[in-house]
C-alpha atoms as a PDB file:
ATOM      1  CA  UNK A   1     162.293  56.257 106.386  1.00  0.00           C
ATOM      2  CA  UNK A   2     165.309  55.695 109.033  1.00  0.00           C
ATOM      3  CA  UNK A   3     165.755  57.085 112.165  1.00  0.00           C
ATOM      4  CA  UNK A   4     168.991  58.119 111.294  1.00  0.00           C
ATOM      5  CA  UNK A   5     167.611  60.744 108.317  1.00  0.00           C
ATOM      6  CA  UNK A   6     165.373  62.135 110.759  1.00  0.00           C
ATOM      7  CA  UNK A   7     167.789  62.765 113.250  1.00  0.00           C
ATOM      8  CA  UNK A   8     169.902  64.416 110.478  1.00  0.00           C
ATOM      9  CA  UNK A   9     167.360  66.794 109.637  1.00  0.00           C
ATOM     10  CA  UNK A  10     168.520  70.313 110.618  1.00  0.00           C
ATOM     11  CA  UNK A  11     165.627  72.173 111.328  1.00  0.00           C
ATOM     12  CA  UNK A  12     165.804  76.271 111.362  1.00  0.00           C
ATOM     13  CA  UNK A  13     162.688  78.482 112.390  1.00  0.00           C
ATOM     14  CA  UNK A  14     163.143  81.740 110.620  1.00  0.00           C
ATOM     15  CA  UNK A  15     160.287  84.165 109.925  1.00  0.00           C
ATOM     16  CA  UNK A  16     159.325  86.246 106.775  1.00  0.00           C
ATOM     17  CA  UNK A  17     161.375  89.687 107.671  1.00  0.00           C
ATOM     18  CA  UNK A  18     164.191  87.347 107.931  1.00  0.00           C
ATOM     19  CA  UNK A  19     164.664  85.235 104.443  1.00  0.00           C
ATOM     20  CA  UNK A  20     167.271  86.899 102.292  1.00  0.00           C
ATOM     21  CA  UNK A  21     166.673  86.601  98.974  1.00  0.00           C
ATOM     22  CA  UNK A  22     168.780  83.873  98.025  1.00  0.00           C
ATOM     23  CA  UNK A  23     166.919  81.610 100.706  1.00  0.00           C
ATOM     24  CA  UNK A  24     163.438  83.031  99.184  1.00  0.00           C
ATOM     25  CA  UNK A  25     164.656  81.620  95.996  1.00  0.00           C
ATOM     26  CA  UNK A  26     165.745  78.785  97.533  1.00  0.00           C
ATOM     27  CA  UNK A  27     161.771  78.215  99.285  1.00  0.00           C
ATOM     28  CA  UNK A  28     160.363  78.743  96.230  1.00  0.00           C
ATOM     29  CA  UNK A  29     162.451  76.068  94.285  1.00  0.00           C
ATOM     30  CA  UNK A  30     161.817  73.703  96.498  1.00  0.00           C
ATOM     31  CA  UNK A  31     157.720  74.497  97.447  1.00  0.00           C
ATOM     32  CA  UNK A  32     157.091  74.999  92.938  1.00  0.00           C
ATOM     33  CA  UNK A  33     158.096  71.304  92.579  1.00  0.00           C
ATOM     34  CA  UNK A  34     155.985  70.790  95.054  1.00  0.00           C
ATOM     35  CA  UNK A  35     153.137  72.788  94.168  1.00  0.00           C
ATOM     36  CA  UNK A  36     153.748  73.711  90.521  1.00  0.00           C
ATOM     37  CA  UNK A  37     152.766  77.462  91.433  1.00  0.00           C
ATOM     38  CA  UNK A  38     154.190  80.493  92.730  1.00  0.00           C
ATOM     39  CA  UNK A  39     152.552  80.744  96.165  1.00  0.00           C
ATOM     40  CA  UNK A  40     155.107  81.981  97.871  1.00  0.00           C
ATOM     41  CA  UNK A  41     154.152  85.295  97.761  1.00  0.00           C
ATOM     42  CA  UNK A  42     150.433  85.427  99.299  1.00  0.00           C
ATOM     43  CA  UNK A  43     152.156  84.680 102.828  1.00  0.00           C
ATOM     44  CA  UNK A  44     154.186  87.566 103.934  1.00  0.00           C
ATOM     45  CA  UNK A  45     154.515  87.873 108.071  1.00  0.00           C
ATOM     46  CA  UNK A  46     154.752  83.949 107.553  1.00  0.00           C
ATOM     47  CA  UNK A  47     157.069  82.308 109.809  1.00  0.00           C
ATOM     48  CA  UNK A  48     158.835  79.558 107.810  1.00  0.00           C
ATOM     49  CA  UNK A  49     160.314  76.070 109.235  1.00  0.00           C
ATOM     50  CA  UNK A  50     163.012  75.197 107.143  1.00  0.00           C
ATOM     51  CA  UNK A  51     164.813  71.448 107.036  1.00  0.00           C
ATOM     52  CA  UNK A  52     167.964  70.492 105.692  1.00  0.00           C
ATOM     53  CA  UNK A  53     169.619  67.008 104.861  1.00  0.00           C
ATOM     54  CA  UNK A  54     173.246  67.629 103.418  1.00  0.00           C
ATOM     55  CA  UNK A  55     173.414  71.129 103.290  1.00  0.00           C
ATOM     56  CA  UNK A  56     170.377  71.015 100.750  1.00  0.00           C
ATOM     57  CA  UNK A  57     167.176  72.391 101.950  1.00  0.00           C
ATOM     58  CA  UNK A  58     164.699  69.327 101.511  1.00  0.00           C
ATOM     59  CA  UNK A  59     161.482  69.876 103.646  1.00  0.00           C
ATOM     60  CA  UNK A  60     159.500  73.215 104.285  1.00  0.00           C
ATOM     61  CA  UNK A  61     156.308  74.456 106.141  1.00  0.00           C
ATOM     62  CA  UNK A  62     154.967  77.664 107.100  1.00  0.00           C
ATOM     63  CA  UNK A  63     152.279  79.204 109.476  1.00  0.00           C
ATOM     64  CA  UNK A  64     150.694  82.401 109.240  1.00  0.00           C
ATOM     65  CA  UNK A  65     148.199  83.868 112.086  1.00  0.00           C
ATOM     66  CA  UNK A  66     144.326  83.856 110.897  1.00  0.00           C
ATOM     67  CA  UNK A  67     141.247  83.474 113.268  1.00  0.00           C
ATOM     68  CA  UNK A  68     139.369  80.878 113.363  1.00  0.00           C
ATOM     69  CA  UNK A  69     135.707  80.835 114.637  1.00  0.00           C
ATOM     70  CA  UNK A  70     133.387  77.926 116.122  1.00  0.00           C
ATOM     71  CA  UNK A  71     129.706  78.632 115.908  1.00  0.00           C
ATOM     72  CA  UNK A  72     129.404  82.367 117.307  1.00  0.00           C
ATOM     73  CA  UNK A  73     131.976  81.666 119.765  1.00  0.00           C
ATOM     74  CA  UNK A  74     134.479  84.228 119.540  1.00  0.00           C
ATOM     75  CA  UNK A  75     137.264  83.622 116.888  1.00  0.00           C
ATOM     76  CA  UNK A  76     140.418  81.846 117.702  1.00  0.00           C
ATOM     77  CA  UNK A  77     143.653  83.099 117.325  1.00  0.00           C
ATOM     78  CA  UNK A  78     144.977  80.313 114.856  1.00  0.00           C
ATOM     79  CA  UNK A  79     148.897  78.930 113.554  1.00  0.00           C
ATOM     80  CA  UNK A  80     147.562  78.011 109.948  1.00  0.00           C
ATOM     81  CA  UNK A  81     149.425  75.740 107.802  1.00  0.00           C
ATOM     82  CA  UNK A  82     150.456  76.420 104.659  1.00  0.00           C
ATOM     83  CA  UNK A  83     153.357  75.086 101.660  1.00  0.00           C
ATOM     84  CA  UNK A  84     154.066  71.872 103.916  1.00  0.00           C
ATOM     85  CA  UNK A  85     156.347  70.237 100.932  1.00  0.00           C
ATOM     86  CA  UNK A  86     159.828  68.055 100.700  1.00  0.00           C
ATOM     87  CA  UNK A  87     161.696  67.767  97.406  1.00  0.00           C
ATOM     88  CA  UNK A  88     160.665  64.936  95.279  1.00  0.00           C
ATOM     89  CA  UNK A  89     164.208  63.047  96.028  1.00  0.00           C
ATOM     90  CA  UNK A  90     164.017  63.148 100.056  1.00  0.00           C
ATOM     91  CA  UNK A  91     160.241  62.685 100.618  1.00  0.00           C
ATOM     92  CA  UNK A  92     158.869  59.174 102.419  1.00  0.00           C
ATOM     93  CA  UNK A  93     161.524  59.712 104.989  1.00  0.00           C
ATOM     94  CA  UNK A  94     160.028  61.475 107.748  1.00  0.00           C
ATOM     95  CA  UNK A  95     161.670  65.088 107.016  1.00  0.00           C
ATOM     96  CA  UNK A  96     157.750  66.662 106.952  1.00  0.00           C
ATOM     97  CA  UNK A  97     157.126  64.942 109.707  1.00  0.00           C
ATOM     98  CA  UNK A  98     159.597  66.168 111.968  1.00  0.00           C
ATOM     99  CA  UNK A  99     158.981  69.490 109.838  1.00  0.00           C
ATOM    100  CA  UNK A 100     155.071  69.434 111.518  1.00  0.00           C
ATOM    101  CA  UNK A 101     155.977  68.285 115.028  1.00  0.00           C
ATOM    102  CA  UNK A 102     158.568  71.159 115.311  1.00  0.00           C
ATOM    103  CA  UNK A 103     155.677  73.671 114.079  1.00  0.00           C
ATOM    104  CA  UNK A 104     153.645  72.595 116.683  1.00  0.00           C
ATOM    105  CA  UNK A 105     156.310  72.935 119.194  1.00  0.00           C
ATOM    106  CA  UNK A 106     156.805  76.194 118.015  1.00  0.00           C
ATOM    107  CA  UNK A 107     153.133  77.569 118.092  1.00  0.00           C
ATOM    108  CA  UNK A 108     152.156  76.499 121.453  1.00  0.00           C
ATOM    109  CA  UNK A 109     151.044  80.206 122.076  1.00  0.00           C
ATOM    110  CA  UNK A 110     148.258  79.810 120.260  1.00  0.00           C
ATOM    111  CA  UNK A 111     144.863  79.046 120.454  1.00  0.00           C
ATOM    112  CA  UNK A 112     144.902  76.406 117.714  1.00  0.00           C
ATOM    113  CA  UNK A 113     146.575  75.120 115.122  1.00  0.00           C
ATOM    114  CA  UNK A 114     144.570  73.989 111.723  1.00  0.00           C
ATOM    115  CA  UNK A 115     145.532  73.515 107.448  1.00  0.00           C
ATOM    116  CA  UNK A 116     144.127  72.319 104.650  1.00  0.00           C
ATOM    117  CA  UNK A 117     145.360  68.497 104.658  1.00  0.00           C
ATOM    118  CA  UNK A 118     146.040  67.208 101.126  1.00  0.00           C
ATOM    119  CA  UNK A 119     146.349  63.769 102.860  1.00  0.00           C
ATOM    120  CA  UNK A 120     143.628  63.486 106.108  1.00  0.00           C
ATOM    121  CA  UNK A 121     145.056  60.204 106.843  1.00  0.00           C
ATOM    122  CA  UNK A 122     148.893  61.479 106.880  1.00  0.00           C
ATOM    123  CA  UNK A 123     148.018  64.434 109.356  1.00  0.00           C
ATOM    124  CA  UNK A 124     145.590  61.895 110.877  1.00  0.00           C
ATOM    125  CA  UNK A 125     148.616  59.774 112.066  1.00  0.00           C
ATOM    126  CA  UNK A 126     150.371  63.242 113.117  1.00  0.00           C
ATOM    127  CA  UNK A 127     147.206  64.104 115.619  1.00  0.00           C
ATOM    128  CA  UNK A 128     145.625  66.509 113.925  1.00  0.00           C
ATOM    129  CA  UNK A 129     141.420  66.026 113.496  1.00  0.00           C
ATOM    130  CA  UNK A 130     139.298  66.896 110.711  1.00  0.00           C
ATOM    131  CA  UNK A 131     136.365  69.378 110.879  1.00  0.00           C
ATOM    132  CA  UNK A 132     133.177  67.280 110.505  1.00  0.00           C
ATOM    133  CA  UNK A 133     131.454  70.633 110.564  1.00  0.00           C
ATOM    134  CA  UNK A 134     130.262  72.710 107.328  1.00  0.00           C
ATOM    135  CA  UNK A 135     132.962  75.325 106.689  1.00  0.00           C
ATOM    136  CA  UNK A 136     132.072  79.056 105.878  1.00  0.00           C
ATOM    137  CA  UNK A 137     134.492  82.003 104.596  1.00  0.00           C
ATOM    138  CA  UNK A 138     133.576  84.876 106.628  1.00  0.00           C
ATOM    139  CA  UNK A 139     132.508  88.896 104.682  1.00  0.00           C
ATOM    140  CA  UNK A 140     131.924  92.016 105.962  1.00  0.00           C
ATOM    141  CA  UNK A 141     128.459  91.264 104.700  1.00  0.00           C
ATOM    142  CA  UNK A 142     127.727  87.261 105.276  1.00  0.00           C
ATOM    143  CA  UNK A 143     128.964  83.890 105.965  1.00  0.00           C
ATOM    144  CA  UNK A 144     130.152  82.129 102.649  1.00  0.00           C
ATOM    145  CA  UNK A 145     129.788  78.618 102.273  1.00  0.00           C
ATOM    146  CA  UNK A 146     132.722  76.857 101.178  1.00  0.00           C
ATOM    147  CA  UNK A 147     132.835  74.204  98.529  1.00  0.00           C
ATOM    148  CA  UNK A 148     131.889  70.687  99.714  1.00  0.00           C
ATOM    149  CA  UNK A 149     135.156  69.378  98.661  1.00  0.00           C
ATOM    150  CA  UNK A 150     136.830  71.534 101.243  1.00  0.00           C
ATOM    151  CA  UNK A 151     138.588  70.003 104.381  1.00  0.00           C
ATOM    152  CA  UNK A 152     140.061  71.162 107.705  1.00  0.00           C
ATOM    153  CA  UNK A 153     141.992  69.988 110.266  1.00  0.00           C
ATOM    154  CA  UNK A 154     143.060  71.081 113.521  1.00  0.00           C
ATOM    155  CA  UNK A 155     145.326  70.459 116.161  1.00  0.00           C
ATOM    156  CA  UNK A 156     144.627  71.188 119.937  1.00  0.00           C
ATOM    157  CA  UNK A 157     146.954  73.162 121.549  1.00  0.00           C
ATOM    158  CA  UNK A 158     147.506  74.165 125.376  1.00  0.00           C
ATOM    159  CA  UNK A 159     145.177  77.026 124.698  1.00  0.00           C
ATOM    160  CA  UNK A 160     142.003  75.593 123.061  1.00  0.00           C
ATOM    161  CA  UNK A 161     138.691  75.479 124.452  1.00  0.00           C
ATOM    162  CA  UNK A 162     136.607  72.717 123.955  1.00  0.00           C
ATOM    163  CA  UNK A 163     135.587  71.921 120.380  1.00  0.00           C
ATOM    164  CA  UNK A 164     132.561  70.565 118.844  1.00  0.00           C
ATOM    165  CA  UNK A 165     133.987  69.290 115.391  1.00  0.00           C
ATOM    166  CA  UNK A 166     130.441  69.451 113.962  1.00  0.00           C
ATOM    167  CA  UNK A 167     129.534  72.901 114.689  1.00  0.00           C
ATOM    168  CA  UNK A 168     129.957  75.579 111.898  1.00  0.00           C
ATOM    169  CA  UNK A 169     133.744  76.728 111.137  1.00  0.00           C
ATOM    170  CA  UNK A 170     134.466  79.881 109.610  1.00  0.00           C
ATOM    171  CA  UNK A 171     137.675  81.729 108.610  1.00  0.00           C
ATOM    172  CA  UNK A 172     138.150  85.366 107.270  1.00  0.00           C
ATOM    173  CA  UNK A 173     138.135  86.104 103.429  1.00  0.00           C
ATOM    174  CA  UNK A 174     141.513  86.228 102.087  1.00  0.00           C
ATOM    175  CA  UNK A 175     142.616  86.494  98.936  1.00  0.00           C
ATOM    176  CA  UNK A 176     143.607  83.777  96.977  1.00  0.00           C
ATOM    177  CA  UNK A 177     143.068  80.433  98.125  1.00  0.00           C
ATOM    178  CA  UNK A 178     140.108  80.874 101.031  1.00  0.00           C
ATOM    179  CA  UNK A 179     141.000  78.391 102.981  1.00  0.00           C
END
C-alpha cells in the first residue's frame, strides 16, 4: 500500500434512490467477485460509498439504518455495515480503508456504528471493538440466539452511551442474512 494510491482514491457518497442502473451494475460486478452472490439487492435505502482508482470503481461499502439493543436498554439507532469489498486487482492498498474511515465520517449522526467483520483483526486496527457479549436476533415473539460462530463489532460514535461489551446484543429479524 502507498500513500500515493490512497490519496488517489476518489471517494463518492451516493445513496440507494440515487444509483442509475449502469452504476448498480457496476456495484454488483465489483461486490460478486467479492462475495460470489447477488446481495445487492437485500439493501435498498442503503447509502453506498463508492471508490475509484483510474476511473475504475475498485473499493465499495454500504450502511443501512437497523437498531441495535444492549441488555433492555433501549435500542440504538445503528450505521450497519454491509458489502465492504475492493476488486481482487487493487486490494492490500488501503482503498477499504479509506473506504471505512470516510463511512464513519459520514455517519457521525448516529448512535453507533457496528458489521459483521470477516477479519476482527483488520477492523481491529481500524478502531472498531468486538461484542464479547452473546448475540440474539430479536421476534415479535422472543429473543433468538444467534449461532456461536457469529461476531460483531462496533464503533463508538459522538452519540453512544456507555457500552458494556459483555452484556446481551440483539438486532431485529431481517431477512436474509440476520446479522
Amino acid at each position: 500500500m502507498s500513500a500515493e494510491d490512497t490519496q488517489q482514491l476518489s471517494i463518492q457518497v451516493i445513496p440507494s434512490a440515487f444509483i442509475s442502473e449502469q452504476l448498480k451494475q457496476d456495484i454488483l460486478t465489483l461486490v460478486n467477485r467479492a462475495y460470489e452472490e447477488n446481495v445487492f439487492e437485500a439493501f435498498a435505502g442503503a447509502t453506498h460509498i463508492l471508490g475509484s482508482y483510474d476511473n475504475v470503481w475498485v473499493s465499495h461499502a454500504l450502511w443501512i439504518t437497523r437498531y441495535l439493543q444492549v441488555g433492555a436498554a433501549p435500542p440504538l439507532r445503528t450505521a450497519y455495515v454491509e458489502l465492504v469489498a475492493t476488486e481482487p486487482a487493487y486490494q492490500h492498498r488501503g482503498f477499504a480503508s479509506s473506504i471505512m474511515r470516510r463511512l464513519i465520517a459520514e455517519v457521525q449522526d448516529y448512535d453507533l456504528a457496528a458489521l459483521s467483520p470477516f477479519n476482527v483483526d483488520y477492523y481491529e486496527r481500524l478502531g472498531w471493538e468486538l461484542w464479547r457479549g452473546p448475540l440474539f436476533i430479536r421476534t415479535k415473539e422472543a429473543l433468538v440466539p444467534s449461532p456461536a460462530d457469529e461476531e460483531v463489532m462496533i464503533f463508538r460514535l459522538p452519540k453512544t452511551p456507555p457500552l458494556d461489551l459483555d452484556a446481551p446484543l440483539s438486532a431485529e429479524w431481517r431477512e436474509g442474512e440476520l446479522w
